[in-house]
Structures are given as C-alpha cells and as structure tokens.
Protein backbone atom coordinates (compact mmCIF):
# COMPACT_ATOMS: atom_id res chain seq x y z
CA UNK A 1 110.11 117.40 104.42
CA UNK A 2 108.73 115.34 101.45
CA UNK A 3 110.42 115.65 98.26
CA UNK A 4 109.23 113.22 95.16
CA UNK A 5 110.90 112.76 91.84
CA UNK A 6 110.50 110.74 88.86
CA UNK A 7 108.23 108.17 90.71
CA UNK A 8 106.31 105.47 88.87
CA UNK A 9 104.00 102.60 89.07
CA UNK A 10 102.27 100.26 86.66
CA UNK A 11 100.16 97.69 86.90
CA UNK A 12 99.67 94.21 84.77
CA UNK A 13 95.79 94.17 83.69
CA UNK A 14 93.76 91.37 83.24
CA UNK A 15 94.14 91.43 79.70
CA UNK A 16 97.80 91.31 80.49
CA UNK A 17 98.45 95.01 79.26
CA UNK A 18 100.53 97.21 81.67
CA UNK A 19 98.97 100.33 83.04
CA UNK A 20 100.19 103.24 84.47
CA UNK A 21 99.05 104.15 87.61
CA UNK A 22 101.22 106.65 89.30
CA UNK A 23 104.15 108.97 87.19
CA UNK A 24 104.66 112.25 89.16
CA UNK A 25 108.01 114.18 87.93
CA UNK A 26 108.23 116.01 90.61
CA UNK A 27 106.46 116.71 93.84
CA UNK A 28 107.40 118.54 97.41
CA UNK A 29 105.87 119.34 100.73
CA UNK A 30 107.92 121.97 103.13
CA UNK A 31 107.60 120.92 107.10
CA UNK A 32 104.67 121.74 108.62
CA UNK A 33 102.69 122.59 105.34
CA UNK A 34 99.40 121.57 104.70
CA UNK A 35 98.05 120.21 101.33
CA UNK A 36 95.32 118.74 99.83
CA UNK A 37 95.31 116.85 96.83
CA UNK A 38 91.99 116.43 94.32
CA UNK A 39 91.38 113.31 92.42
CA UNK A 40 88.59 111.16 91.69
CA UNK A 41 88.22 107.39 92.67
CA UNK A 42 90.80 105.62 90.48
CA UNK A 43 93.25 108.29 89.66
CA UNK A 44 96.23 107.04 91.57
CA UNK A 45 96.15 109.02 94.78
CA UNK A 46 95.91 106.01 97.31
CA UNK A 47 98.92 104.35 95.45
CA UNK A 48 100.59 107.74 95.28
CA UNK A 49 100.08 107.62 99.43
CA UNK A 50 101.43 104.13 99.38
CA UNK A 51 104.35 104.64 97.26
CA UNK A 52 105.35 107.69 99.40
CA UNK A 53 104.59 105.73 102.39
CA UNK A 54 107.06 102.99 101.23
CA UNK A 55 104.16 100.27 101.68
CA UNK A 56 104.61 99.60 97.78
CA UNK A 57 107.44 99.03 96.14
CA UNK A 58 108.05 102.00 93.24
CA UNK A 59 108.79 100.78 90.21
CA UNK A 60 111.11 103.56 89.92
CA UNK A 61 112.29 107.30 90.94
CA UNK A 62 113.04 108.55 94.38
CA UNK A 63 111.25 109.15 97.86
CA UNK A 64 112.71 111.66 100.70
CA UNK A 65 111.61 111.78 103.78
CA UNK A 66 113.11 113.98 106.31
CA UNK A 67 116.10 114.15 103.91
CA UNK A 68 116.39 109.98 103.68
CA UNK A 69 115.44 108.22 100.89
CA UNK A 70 112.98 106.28 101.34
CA UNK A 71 112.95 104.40 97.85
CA UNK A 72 117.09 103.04 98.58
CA UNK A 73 116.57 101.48 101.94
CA UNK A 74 115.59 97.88 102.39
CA UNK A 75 112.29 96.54 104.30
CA UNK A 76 113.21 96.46 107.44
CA UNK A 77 115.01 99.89 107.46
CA UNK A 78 111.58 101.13 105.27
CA UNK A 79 109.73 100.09 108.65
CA UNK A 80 111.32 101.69 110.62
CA UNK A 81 111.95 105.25 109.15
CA UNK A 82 108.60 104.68 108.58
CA UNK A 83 107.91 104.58 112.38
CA UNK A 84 110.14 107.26 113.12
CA UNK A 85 108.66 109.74 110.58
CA UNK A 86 104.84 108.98 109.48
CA UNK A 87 102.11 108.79 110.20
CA UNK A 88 99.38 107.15 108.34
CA UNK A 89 95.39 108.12 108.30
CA UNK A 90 93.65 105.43 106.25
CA UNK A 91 89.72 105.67 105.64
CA UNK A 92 88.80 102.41 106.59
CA UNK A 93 90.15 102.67 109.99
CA UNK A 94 92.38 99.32 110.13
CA UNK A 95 91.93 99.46 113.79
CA UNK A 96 93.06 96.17 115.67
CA UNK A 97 88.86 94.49 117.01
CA UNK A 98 90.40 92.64 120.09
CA UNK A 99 92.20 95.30 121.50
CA UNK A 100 91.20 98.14 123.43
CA UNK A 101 91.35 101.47 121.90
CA UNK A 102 95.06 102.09 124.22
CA UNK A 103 95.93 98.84 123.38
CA UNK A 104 95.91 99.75 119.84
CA UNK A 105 97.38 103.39 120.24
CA UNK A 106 100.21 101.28 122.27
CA UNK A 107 100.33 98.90 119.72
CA UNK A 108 101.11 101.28 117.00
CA UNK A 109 103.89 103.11 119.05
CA UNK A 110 105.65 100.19 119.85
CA UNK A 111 107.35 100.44 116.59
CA UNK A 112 108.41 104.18 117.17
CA UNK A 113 111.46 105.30 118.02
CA UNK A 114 109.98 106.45 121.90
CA UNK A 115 108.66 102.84 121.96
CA UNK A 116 105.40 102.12 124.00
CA UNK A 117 104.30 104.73 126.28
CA UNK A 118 100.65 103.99 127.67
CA UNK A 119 100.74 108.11 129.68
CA UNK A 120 101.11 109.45 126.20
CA UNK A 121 98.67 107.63 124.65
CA UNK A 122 96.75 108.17 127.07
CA UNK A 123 97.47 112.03 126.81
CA UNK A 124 96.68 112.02 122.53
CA UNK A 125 93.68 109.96 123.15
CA UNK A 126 92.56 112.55 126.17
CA UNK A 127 93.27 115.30 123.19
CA UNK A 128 90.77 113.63 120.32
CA UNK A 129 88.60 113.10 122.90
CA UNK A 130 88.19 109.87 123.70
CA UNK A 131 89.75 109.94 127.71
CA UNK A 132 86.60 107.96 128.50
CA UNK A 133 86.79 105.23 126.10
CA UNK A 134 90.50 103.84 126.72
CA UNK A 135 89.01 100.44 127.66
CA UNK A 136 86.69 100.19 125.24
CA UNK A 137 86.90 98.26 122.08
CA UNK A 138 86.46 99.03 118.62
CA UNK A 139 83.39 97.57 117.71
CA UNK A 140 81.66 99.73 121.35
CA UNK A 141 82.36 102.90 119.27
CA UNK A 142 80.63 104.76 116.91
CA UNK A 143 81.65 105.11 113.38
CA UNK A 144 83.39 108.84 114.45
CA UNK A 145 84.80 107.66 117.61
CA UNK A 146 86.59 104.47 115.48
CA UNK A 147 88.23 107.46 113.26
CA UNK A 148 89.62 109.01 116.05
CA UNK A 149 91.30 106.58 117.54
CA UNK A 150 92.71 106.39 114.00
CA UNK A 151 93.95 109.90 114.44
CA UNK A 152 95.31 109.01 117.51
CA UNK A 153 97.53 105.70 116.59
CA UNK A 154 98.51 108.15 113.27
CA UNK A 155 99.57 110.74 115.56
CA UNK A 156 101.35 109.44 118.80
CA UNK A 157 104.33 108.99 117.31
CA UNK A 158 104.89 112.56 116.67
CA UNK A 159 105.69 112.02 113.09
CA UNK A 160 107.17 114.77 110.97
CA UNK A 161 104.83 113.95 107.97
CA UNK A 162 101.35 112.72 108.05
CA UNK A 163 99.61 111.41 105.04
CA UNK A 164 95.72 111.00 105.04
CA UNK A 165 93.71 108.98 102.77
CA UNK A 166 90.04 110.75 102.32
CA UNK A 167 90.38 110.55 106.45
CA UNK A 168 86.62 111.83 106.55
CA UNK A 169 85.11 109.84 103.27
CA UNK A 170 83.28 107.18 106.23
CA UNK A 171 81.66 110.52 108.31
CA UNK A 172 78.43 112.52 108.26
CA UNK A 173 79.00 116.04 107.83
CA UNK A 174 79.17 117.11 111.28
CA UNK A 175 81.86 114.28 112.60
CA UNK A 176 84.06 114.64 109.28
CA UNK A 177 84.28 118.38 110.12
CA UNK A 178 85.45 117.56 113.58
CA UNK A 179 87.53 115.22 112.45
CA UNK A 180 89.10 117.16 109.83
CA UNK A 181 89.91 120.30 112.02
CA UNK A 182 91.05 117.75 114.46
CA UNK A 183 94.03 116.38 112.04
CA UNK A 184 95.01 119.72 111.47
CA UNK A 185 94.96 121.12 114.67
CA UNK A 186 97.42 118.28 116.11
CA UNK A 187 99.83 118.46 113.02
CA UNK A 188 100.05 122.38 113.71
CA UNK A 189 100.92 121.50 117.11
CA UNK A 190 103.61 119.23 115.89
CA UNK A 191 104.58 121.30 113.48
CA UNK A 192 103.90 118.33 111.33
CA UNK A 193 103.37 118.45 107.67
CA UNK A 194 100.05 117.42 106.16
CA UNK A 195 99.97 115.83 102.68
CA UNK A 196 95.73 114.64 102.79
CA UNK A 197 94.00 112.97 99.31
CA UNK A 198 90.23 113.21 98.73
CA UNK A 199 87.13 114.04 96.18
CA UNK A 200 85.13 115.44 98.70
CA UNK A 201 84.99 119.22 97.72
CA UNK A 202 83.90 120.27 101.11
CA UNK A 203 86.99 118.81 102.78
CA UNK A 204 89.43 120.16 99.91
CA UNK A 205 88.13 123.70 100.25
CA UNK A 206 89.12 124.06 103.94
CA UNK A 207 92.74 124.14 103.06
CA UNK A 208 94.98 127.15 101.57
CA UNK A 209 96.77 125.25 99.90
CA UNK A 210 95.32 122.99 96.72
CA UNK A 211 96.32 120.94 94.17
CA UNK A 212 94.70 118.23 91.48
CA UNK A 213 96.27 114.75 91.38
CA UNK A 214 95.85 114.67 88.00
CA UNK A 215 98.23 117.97 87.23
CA UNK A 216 100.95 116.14 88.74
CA UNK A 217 100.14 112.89 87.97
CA UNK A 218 101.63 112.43 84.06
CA UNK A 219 99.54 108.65 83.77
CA UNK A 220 96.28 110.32 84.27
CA UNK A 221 97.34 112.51 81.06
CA UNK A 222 94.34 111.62 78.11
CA UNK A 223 92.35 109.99 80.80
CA UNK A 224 88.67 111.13 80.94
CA UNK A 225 87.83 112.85 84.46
C-alpha cells in the first residue's frame, strides 16, 4: 500500500546551514496493516507524514501510494490521488469554525472521488458518535468531540491509507483511549492501512506492530535522543 525509498528533506537554518530533516532508505506498509512509529518532538516524523502525504515537496526519492507515485505527479494530480487514497489525522484538529460539524465532513469529501454525500457523512459521524451534534459547530464541542469529527472528515472518504499525527497528543487519558481504538476500529473495517506517529508510550504500546523513527530515519543518525 505504502512503499518509501530514498526520500529526503533538508532544511536552510537560520545560520544559513542546511539540515537534514527526513532521509529514510527504505520504508513499507502492506494494506490494512497497522503501525506505529516512535520519535520524540523534532525528529522528523510530522515532515515524514507530510512528505508521504505529498503536502511537501521531497527533495528527493520516491512515494507509492496504492502503486502510484506520488513524488512524479504534479499538484493538482497530488490533490487528487490524495483525495482518492488518504486520509489525514492531524493533532490540532484543523477543523473549519463556521461550519457545522457535516458541513465540514461534506466539505472534506467534496474532493473525493464519491464527491459530497451528506447520508454518509451522516452515517461515519453516527459511527464516532457524534449523530447528535451534526448541527453543531466546532467551537460547541468539547476538546474530544472536536477530534472526532477529525476522525470522521479523515475517514469518509474511505481511503486506503490513513496517516495520523499523535491523533490523541490534545486528550485526557480516557478520550485518547476512545479515540485511539476508534481509528483503528474504522480502518479495520475498511481494511485500511494505518501508518500513526507519536511519543506517547501509552498509545505506541497498543499496537503489534512497532517501530522507532529514528531506526529508519538516517538524519537522526549522531543526534542525541
């Protein structure tokens, strides 16, 4: 589903020295696995998520999606495969304040390839629980209920590949457990695979499967962790 080679990224520092960021060799995620990757604030793993996601530009190497290349396409076909195929969990929510929460589950499938459909959303927003709250807005829901939405507009798509940045890192305990089994539940349903990124050893140790940025991650090599 996901297959990642010779991708890097580099920044220009203030001093006007260039830093590596991101250099993975090689990386791969089979449909419908699940994986969670381990790194500490600053190692790379949101801009890994970005590059994969096609929202930046890699400076070089190759992204596969689904079996298309990601990294060769222009913007406006990078849009739309990325509306056909991902879906994106970010921790800060990035939910639209003057729309309701359909409005911006409709919103976000407008650019799918099943374009707006307000009885699905409807239906994914009934599954994360939040059937009661379609004509609410963002700022009328709690911290937990905002996430889910999240999880909703990620989801409705039916994407093949979901990517989650630390999904939970804004939840208490109790809601970031919900939260969390509620990601994975709807991606097994979908048969969806799960790449998710966080430091937060209690969310990392509820998946099988585990990695650490920073063993596949050759720019974090002689950095202190």
């Amino acid at each position: 589903m996901l297959a990642v080679s010779d991708l890097r990224k580099s920044f220009v520092a203030p001093d006007g020295e260039r830093v590596d960021i991101v250099d993975v060799r090689e990386f791969a995620l089979a449909a419908g696995e699940q994986l969670a990757l381990r790194g500490e604030s600053g190692s790379g793993k949101t801009t890994f998520l970005n590059l994969i996601a096609g929202i930046l530009a890699a400076d070089s190497g190759r992204v596969a999606i689904d079996g298309v290349e990601m990294t060769a396409l222009g913007e406006a076909k990078r849009d739309r495969l990325r509306a056909e195929k991902l879906g994106y969990i970010f921790q800060t929510f990035n939910l639209l304040q003057g729309f309701t929460v359909l409005e911006n589950v409709v919103l976000g499938m407008g650019f799918g390839p099943r374009g707006a459909d307000r009885a699905h959303a409807r239906e994914v927003l009934e599954r994360v629980g939040l059937g009661h709250r379609l004509h609410h807005f963002p700022g009328q829901l709690s911290t937990g209920q905002q996430q889910r939405v999240a999880v909703a507009r990620a989801l409705a798509n039916r994407p093949k590949l979901v990517l989650a940045d630390e999904p939970t890192g804004n939840l208490d305990r109790k809601h970031a457990g919900e939260a969390l089994k509620l990601i994975r539940d709807v991606c097994r349903e979908n048969a969806a695979a799960l790449l998710l990124v966080s430091h937060d050893e209690l969310v990392l140790g509820q998946f099988e499967l585990r990695r650490d940025f920073a063993e596949i991650n050759a720019a974090m090599k002689g950095v202190p962790r």
